[in-house]
Protein backbone atom coordinates (compact mmCIF):
# COMPACT_ATOMS: atom_id res chain seq x y z
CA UNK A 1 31.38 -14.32 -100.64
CA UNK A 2 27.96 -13.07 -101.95
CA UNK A 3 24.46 -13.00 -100.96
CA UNK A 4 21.43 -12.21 -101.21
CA UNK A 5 17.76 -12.57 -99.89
CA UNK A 6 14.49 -14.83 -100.58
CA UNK A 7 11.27 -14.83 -99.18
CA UNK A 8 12.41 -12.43 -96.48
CA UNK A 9 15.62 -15.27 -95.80
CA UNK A 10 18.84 -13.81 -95.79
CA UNK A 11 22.01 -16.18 -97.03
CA UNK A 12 25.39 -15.87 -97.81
CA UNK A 13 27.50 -18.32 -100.09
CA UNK A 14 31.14 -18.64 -99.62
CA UNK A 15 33.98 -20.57 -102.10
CA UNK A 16 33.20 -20.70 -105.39
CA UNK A 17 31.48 -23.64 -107.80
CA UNK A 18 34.81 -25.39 -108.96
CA UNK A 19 34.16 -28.56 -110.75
CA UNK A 20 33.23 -31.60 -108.44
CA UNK A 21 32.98 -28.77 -105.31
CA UNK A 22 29.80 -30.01 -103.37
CA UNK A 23 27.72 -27.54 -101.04
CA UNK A 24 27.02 -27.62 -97.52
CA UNK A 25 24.09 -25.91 -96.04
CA UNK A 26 25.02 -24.81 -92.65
CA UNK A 27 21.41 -24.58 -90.50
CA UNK A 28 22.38 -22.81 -87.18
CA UNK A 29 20.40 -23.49 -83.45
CA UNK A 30 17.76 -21.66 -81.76
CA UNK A 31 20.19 -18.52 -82.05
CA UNK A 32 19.17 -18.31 -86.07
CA UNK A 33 22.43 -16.96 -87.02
CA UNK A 34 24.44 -18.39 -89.35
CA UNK A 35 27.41 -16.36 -87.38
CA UNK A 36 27.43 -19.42 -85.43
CA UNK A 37 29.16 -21.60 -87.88
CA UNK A 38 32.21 -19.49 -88.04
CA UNK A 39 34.40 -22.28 -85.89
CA UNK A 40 33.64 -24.69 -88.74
CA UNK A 41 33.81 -22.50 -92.02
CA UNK A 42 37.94 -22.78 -92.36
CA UNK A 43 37.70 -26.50 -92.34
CA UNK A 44 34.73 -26.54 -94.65
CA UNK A 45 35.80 -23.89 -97.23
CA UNK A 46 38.84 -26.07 -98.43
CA UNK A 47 36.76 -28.70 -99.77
CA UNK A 48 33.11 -27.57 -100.18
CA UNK A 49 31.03 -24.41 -101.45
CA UNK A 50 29.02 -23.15 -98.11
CA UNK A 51 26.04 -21.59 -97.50
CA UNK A 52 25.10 -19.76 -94.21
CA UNK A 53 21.66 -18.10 -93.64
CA UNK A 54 19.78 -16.86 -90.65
CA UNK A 55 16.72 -18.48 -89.48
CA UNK A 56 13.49 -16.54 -89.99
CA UNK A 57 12.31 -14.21 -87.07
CA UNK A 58 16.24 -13.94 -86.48
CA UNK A 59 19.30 -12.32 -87.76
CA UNK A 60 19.20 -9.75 -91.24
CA UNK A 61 16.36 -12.76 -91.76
CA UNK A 62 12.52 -10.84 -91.95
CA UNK A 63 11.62 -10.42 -87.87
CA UNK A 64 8.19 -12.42 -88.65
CA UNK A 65 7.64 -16.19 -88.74
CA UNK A 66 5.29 -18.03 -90.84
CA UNK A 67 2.13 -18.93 -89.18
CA UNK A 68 1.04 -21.70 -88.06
CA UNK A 69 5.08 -21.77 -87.35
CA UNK A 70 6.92 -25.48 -87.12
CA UNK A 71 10.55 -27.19 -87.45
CA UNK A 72 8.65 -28.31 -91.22
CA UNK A 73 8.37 -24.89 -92.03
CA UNK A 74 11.74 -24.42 -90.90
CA UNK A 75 12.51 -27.02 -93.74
CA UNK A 76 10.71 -25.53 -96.06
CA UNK A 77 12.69 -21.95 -95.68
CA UNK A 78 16.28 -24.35 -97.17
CA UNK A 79 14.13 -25.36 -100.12
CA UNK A 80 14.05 -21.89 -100.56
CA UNK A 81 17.18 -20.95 -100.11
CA UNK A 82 17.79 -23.86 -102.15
CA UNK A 83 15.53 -22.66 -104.64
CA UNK A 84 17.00 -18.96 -105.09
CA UNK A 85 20.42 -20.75 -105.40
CA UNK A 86 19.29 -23.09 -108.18
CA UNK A 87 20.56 -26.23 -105.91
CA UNK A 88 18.97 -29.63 -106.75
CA UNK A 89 20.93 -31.32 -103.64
CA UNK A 90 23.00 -30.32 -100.81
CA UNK A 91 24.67 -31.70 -97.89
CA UNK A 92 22.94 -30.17 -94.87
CA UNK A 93 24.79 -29.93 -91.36
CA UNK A 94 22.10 -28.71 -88.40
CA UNK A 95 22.70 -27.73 -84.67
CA UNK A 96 19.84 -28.77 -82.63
CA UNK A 97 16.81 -26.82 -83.94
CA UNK A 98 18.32 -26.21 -88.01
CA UNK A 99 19.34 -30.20 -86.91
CA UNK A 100 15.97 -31.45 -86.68
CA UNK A 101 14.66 -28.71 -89.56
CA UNK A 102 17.09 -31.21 -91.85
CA UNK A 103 15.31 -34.02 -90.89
CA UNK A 104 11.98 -32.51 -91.37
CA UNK A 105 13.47 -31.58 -95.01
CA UNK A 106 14.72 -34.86 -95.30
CA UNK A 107 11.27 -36.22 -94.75
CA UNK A 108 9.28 -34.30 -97.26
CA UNK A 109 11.71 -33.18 -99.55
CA UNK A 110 14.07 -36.62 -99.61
CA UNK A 111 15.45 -35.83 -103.46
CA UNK A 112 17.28 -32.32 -102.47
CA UNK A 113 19.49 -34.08 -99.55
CA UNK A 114 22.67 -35.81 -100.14
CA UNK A 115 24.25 -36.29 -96.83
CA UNK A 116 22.72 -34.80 -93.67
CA UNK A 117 24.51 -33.91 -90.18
CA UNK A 118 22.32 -33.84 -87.03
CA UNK A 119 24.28 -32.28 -83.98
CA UNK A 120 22.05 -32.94 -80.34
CA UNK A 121 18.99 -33.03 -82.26
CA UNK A 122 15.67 -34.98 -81.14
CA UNK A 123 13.03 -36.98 -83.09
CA UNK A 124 10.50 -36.42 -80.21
CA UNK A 125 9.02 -34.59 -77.29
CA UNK A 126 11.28 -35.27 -74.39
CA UNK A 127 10.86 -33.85 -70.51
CA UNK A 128 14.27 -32.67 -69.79
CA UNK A 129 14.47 -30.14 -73.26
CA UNK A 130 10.99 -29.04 -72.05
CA UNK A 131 12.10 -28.26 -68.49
CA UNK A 132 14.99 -26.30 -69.80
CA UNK A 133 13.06 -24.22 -72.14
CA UNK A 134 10.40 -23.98 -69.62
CA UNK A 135 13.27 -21.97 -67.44
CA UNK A 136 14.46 -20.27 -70.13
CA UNK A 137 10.76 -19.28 -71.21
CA UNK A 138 10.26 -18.16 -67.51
CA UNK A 139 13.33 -16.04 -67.50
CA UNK A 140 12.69 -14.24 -70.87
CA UNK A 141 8.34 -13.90 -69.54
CA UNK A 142 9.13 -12.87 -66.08
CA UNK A 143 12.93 -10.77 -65.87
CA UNK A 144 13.11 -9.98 -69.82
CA UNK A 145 15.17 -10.35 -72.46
CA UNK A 146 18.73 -9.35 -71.07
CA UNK A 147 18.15 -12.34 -68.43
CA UNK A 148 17.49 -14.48 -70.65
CA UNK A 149 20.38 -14.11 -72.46
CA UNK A 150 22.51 -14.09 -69.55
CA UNK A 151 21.85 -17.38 -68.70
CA UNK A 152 21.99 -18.85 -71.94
CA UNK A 153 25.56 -19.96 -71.78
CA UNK A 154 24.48 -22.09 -68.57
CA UNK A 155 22.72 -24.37 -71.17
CA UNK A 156 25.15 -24.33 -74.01
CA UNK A 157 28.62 -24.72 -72.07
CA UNK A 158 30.63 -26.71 -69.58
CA UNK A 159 31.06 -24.92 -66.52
CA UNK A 160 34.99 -25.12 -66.71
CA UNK A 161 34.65 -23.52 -70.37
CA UNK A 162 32.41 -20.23 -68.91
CA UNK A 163 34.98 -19.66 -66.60
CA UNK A 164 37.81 -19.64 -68.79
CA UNK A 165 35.71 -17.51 -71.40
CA UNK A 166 33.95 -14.98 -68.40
CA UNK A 167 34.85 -12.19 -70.76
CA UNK A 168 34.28 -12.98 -73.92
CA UNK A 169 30.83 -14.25 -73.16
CA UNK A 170 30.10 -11.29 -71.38
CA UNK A 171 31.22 -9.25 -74.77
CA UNK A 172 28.73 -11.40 -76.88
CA UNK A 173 26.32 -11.15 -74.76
CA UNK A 174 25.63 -7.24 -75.62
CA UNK A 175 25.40 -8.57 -79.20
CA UNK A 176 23.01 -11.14 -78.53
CA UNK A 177 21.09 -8.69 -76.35
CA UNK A 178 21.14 -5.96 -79.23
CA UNK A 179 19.80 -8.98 -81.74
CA UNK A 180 17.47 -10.13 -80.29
CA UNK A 181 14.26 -11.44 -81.72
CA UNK A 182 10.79 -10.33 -80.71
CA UNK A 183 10.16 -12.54 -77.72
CA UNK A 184 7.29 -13.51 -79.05
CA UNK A 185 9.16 -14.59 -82.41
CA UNK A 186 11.20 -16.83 -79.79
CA UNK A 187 8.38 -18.07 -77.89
CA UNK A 188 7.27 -19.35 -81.15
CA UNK A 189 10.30 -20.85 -82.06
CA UNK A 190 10.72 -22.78 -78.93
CA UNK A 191 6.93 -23.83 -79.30
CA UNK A 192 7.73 -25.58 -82.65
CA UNK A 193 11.05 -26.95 -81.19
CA UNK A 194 8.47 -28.54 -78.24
CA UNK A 195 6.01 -30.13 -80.19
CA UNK A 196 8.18 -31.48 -83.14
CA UNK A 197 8.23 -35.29 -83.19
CA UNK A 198 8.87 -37.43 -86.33
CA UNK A 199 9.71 -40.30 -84.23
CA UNK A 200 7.53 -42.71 -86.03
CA UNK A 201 8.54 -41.87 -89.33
CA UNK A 202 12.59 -41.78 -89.04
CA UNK A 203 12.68 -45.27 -91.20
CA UNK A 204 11.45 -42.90 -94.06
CA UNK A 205 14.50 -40.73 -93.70
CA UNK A 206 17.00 -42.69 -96.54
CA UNK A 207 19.87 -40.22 -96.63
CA UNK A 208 23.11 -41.13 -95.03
CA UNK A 209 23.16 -39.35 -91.16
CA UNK A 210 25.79 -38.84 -88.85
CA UNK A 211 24.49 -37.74 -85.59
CA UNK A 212 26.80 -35.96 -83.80
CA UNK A 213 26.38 -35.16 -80.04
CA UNK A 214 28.19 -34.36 -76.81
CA UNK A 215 28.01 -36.74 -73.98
CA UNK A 216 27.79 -33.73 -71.25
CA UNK A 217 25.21 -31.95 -73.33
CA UNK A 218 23.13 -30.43 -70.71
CA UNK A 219 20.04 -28.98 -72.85
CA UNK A 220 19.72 -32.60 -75.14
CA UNK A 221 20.49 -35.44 -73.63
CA UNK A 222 22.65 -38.45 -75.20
CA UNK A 223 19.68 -41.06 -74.92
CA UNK A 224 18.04 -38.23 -77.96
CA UNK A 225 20.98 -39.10 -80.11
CA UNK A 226 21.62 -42.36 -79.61
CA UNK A 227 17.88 -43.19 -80.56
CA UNK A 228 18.10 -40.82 -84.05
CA UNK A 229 21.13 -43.46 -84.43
CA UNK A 230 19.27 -46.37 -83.76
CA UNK A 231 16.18 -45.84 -85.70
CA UNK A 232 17.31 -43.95 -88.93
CA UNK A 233 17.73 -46.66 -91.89
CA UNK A 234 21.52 -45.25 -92.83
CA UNK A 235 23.18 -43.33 -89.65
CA UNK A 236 26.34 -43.35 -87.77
CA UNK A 237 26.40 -41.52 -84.00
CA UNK A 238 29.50 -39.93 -83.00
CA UNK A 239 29.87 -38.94 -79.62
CA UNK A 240 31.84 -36.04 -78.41
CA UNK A 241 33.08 -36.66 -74.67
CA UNK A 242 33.67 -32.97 -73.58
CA UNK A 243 31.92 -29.76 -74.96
CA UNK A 244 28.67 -29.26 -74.26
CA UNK A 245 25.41 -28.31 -76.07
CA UNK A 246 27.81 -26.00 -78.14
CA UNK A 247 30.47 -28.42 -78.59
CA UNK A 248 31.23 -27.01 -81.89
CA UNK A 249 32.19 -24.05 -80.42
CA UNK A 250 34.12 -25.03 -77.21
CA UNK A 251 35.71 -28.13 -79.57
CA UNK A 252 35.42 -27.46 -82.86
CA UNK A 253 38.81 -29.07 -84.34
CA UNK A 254 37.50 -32.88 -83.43
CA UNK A 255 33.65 -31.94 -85.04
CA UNK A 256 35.20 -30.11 -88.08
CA UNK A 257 37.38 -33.37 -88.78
CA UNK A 258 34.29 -35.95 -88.60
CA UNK A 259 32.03 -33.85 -90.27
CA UNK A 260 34.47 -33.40 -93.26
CA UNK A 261 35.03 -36.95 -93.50
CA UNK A 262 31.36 -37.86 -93.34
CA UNK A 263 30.61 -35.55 -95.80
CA UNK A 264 33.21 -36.94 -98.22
CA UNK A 265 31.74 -40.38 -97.40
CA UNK A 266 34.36 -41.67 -95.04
């Protein structure tokens, strides 16, 4: 592994460029970190080069955003990345916010993206995301950060799945708490999350998609996924039955098989 910084970005690439080895930019949630991909990078690593970064205002990432911030600008950081690792193309694989980023980078950057993996993303505004994030906004506004993340696993997990994982969640969560972004840097992120809609452009978006999603996904719901599927020229829409928002964590062995086959065009 190596990496290095750009434009304030920090990245990491693991496996080395052997001859015919493609790369897969891993674009992590809301969270930023591209710790969160560590269920998946095993799988990955024995057939493609990968390349994690954290999400600016998050992680070893610089703690400011660019202003006015949005999910394109989020785009715009992979170019970068991109850029700084001399990358013409990738495949891209996004959870929910770096999901949508690679369909905002699909839209205005079409020539750097080869295949492109959108797990419970959205193309639009939709009321049930907002309420969530409005609680979740309310929390962090009115009880603080440590609140906030307390409750984040509510949204991400199946109930039975908290239960059986009480204590390492409560581990991470000292992490999380200790990592945390300026609320105002999150604020900001959920604000471009909110008002991101490419819905009447998806026909532009060429690149072969697999949307990926959970069918108990509490945060996104299915109907979000199932209409990326329907109105995206080239997509397939695999649906996970158990595993919530954060299926890739609580069932990674069934995503990491799909997504490897998609990526190798199965």
């Amino acid at each position: 592994m190596h990496g290095g910084t750009v434009d304030g970005l920090y990245y990491e690439v693991h496996g080395g460029p052997a001859a015919g080895r493609a790369t897969v930019i891993l674009s992590a949630g809301l969270g930023g970190s591209g710790a969160f991909w560590k269920p998946q990078m095993d799988a990955l690593l024995q057939r493609f080069r990968v390349v994690l970064y954290d999400h600016r205002g998050t992680g070893r990432s610089a703690r400011t955003l660019t202003e006015p911030h949005s999910v394109a600008a989020m785009g715009e950081d992979i170019v970068k990345v991109m850029d700084a690792l001399g990358l013409e193309r990738a495949h891209l694989v996004g959870h929910a916010a770096g999901g949508n980023a690679g369909l905002a980078l699909a839209l205005d950057h079409p020539d750097r993206v080869d295949r492109l993996v959108v797990v419970n993303g959205w193309s639009r505004p939709d009321p049930h995301i907002k309420r969530c994030f409005d609680t979740r906004l309310a929390l962090l506004n009115n009880t603080g950060i440590a609140a906030y993340v307390h409750a984040q696993p509510i949204f991400l997990y199946p109930a039975d799945w908290l239960s059986a994982n009480h204590a390492r969640l409560e581990a991470e969560e000292v992490h999380h708490i200790h990592g945390f972004p300026d609320p105002d840097v999150m604020r900001a992120r959920i604000q471009a999350l909110l008002d991101f809609d490419i819905d009447a452009d998806l026909d532009r978006i060429r690149c072969p998609v697999l949307v990926s999603a959970s069918a108990d996904d509490m945060l996104v719901p299915l109907a979000c996924s199932r209409r990326l599927a329907e109105r995206l020229p080239d997509a397939v829409l695999d649906i996970a039955p158990w595993g919530g928002h954060g299926f890739t964590v609580t069932a990674p062995e069934a995503f990491n098989a799909r997504v490897v086959r998609f990526l190798e065009g199965a």
